[in-house]
Protein backbone atom coordinates (compact mmCIF):
# COMPACT_ATOMS: atom_id res chain seq x y z
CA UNK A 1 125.53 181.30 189.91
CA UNK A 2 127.99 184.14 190.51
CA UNK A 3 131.32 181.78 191.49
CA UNK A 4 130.38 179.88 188.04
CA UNK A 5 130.11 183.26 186.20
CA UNK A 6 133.48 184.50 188.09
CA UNK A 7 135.49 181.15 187.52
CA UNK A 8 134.39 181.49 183.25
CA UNK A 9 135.86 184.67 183.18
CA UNK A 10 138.87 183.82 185.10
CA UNK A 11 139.55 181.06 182.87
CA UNK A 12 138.60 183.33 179.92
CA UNK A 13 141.18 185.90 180.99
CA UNK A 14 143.91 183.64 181.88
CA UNK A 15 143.31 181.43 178.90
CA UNK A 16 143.57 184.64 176.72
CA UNK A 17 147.27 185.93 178.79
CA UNK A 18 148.49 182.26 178.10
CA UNK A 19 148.01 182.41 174.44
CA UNK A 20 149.39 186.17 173.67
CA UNK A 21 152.36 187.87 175.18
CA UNK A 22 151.79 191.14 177.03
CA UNK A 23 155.14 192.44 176.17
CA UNK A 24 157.45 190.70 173.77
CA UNK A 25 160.87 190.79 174.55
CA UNK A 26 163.42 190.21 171.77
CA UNK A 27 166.89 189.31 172.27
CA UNK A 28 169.98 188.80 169.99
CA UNK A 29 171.29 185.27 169.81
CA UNK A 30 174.95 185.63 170.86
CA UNK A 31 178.03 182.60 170.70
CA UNK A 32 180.62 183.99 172.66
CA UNK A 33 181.04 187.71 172.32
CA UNK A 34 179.77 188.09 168.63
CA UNK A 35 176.11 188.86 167.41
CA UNK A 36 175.24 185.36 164.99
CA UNK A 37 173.67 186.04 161.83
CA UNK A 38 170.96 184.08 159.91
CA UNK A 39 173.77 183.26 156.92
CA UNK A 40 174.70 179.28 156.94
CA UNK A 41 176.06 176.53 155.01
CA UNK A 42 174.25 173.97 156.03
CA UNK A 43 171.15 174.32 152.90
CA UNK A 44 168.94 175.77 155.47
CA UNK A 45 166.35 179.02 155.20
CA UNK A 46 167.79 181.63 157.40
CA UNK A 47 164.67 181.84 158.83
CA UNK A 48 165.23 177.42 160.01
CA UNK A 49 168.83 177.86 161.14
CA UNK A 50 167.83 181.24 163.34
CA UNK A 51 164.60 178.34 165.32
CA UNK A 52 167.40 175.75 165.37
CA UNK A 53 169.45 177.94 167.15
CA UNK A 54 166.89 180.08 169.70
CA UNK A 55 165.90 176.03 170.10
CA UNK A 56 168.92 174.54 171.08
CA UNK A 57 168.76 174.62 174.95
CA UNK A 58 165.32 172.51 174.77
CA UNK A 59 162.95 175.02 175.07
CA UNK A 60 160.83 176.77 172.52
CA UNK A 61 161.48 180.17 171.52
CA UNK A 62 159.78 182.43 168.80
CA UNK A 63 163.13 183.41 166.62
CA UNK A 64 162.91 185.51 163.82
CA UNK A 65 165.66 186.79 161.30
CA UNK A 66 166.34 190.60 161.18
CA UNK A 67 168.94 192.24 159.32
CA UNK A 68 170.65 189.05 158.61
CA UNK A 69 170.77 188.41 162.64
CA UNK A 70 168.83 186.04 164.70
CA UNK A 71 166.85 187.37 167.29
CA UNK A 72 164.92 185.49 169.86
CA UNK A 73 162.03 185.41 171.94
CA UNK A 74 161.03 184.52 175.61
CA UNK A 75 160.55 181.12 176.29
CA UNK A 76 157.22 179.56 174.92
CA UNK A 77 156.98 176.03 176.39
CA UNK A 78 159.36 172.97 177.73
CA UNK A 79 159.71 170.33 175.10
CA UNK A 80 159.91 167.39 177.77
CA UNK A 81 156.72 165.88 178.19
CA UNK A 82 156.67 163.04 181.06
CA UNK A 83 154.49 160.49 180.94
């Protein structure tokens, strides 16, 4: 009855660090040696072209637009799903 009580909350715990970030990290998107900003010609929201870029390398990324720069987050999950 304890080691099923235990293994919930272990689960419960680990579930919960899974789903929400202890520390989020935020990084500026960079091409070379400039900062890119959110600003595009392509008819996209800044806030689309800033995910398209954080996205790029197949993994997702939280991204977010500040100050007309993208900005983006750690690594969320692999896109690549074997079957």
């Amino acid at each position: 009855m304890k080691l099923d009580i235990v293994l919930i909350m272990f689960v419960a715990f680990s579930t919960t660090l899974a789903q929400h970030d202890v520390r989020e990290e935020w990084y500026p998107f960079r091409f070379g040696n400039g900062h890119v900003g959110c600003s595009n010609r392509l008819g996209m929201s800044e806030n689309d072209f800033c995910r398209k870029l954080c996205n790029q390398d197949g993994k997702w990324r939280n991204s977010k637009c500040k100050e007309h720069y993208c900005y983006c987050g750690p690594q969320r999950f692999y896109r690549v799903i074997k079957l």
